[in-house]
Protein backbone atom coordinates (compact mmCIF):
# COMPACT_ATOMS: atom_id res chain seq x y z
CA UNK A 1 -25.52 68.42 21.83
CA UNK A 2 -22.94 71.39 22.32
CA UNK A 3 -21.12 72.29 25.01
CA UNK A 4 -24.51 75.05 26.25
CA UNK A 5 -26.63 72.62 26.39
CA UNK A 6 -24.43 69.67 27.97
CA UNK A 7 -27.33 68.11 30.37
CA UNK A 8 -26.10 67.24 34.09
CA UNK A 9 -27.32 63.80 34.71
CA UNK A 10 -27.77 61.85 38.33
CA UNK A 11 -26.12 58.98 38.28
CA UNK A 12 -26.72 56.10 41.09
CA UNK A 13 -23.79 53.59 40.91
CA UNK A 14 -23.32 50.70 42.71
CA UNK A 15 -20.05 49.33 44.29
CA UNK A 16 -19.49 45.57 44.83
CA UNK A 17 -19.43 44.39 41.08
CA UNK A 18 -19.76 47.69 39.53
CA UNK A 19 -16.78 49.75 40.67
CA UNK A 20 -15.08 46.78 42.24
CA UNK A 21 -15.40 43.19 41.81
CA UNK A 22 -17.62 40.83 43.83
CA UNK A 23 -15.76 40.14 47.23
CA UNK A 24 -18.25 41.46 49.48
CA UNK A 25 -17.74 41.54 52.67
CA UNK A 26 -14.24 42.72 51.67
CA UNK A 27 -13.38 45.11 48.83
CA UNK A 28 -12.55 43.25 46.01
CA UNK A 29 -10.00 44.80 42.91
CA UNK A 30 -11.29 47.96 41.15
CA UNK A 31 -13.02 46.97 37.77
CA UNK A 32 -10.67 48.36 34.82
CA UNK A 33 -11.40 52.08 34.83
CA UNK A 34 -14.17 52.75 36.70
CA UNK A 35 -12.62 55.57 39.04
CA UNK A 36 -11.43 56.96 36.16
CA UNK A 37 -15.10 57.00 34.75
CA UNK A 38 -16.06 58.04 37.81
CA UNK A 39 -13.71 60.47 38.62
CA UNK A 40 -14.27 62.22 34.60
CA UNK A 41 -17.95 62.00 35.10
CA UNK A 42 -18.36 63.97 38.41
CA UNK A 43 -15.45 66.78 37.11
CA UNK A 44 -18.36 67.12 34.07
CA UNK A 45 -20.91 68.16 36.92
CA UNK A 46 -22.57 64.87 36.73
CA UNK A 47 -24.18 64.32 40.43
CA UNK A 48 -23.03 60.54 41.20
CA UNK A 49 -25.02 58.56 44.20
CA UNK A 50 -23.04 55.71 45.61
CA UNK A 51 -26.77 53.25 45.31
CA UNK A 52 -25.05 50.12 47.57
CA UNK A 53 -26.21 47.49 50.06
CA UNK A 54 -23.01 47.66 52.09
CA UNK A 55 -24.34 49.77 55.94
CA UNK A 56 -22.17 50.78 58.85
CA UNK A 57 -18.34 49.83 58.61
CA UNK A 58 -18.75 48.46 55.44
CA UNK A 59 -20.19 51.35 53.76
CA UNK A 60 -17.42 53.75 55.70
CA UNK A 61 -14.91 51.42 53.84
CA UNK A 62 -16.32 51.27 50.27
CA UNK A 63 -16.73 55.38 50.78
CA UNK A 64 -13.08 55.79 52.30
CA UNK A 65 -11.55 53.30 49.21
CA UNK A 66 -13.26 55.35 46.78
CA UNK A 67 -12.10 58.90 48.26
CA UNK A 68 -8.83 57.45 48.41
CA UNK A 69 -8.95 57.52 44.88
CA UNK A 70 -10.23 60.71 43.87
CA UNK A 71 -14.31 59.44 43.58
CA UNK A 72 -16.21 61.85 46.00
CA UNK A 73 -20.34 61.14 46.09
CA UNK A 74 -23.41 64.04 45.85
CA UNK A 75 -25.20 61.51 47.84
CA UNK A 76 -24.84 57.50 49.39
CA UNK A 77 -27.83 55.62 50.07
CA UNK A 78 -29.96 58.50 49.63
CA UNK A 79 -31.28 60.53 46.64
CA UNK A 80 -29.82 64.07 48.21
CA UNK A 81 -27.46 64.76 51.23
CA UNK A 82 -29.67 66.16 53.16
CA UNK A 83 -32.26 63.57 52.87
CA UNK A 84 -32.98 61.51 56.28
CA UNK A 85 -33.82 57.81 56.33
CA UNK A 86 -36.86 57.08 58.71
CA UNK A 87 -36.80 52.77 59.44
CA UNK A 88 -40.21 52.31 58.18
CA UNK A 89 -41.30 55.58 56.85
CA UNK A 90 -39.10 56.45 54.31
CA UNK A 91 -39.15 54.19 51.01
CA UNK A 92 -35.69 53.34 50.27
CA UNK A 93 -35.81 54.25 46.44
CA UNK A 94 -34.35 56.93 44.34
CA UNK A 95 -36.27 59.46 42.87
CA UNK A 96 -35.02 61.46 39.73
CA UNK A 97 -32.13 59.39 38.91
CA UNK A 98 -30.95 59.66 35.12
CA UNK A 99 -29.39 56.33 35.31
CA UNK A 100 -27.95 53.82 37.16
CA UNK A 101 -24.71 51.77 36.55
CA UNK A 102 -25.08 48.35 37.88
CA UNK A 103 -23.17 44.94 37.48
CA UNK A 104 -26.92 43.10 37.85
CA UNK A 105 -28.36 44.89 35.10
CA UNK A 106 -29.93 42.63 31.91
CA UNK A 107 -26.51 42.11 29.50
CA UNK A 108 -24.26 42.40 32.68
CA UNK A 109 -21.82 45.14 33.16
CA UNK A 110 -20.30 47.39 30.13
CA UNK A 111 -16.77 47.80 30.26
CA UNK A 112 -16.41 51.33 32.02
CA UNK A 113 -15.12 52.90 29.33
CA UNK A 114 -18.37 52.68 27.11
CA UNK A 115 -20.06 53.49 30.17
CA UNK A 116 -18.30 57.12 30.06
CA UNK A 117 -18.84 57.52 26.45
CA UNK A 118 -22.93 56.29 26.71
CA UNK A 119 -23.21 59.32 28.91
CA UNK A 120 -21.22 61.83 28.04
CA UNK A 121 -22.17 61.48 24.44
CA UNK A 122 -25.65 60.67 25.21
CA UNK A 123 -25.84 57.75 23.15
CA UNK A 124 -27.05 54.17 23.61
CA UNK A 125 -25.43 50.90 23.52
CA UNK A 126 -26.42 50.26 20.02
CA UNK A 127 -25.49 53.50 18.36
CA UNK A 128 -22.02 52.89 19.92
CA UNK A 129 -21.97 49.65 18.53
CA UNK A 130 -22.99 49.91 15.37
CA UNK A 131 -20.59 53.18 14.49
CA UNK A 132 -17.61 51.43 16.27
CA UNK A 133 -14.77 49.84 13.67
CA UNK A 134 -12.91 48.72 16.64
CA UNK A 135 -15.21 47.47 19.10
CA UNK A 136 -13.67 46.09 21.97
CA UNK A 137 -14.60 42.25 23.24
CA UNK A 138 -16.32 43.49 26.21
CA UNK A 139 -18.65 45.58 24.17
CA UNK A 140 -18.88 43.01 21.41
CA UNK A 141 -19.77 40.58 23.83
CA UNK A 142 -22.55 42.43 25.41
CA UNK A 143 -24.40 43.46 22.23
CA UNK A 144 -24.29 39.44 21.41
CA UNK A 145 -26.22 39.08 24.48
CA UNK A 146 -28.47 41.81 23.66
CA UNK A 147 -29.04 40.81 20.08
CA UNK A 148 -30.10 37.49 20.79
CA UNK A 149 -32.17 38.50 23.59
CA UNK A 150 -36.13 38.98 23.47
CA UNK A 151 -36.98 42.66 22.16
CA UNK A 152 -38.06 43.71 25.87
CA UNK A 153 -34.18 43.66 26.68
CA UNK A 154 -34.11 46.06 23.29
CA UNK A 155 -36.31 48.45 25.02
CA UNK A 156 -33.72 48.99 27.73
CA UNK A 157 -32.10 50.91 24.97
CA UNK A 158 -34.62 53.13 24.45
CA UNK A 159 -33.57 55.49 27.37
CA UNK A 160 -31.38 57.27 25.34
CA UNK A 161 -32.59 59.33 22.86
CA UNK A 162 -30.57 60.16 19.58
CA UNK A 163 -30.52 63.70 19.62
């Protein structure tokens, strides 16, 4: 894919075990390069969506922290700015989001820099793995899990296309 035809993806992240570690209520230590991720991934144009179950004080805190390092949101808690939530009457999902980057997903989190490169070279998991001399534990770890998994887990894969 060249440069012209770079596709802007929507990205819903989560926070507690994704950007930082699990410590909820409180903010726990930033997982190893994920505002840097972050921070590269938005500069590309990529719309980011801070997806989190923190509310109130605790969301103002997670938002602040990541400000405070250079990771500004197009949206939090909601698929567009703009959008308002309705108790009862609006669905909380996400609608037309490219991916999402969560700790909870099957194989666990990626380290965050093979998150970057999934994206921003639009390829999966497995193409990274399998063209890597020097993959890193993290990465060697995960594929272990996926390997040995069921083929369903392989499908997961599937949402990248080789192109």
């Amino acid at each position: 894919m060249s440069a012209l035809e770079k596709k802007i993806y929507t990205i819903a992240v989560d926070f507690d075990g994704t950007i930082v570690k699990h410590c909820y209520p409180k903010i726990g230590e930033e997982n190893e390069g994920a505002t840097e991720s972050l921070r590269k991934l938005r500069s590309e144009g990529h719309k980011l969506i801070l997806w989190t179950v923190r509310e109130g004080r605790l969301l103002e805190e997670a938002v602040a922290w990541c400000k405070e390092r250079g990771v500004t949101f197009y949206a939090i808690n909601r698929n567009y700015p703009e959008e308002v939530f309705q108790e009862g009457k609006t669905p909380r999902k996400l609608r037309d989001v490219d991916f999402f980057i969560d700790d909870r997903s099957i194989g666990g989190l990626p380290p965050w820099s093979t998150i970057y490169q999934m994206i921003s070279e639009h390829r999966p998991l497995q193409l990274l793995y399998d063209s890597s001399s020097a993959v890193d534990n993290g990465l060697s770890e995960m594929m272990s899990q996926y390997q040995r998994g069921s083929k369903k887990r392989m499908t997961i894969l599937s949402r990248f296309k080789k192109r």
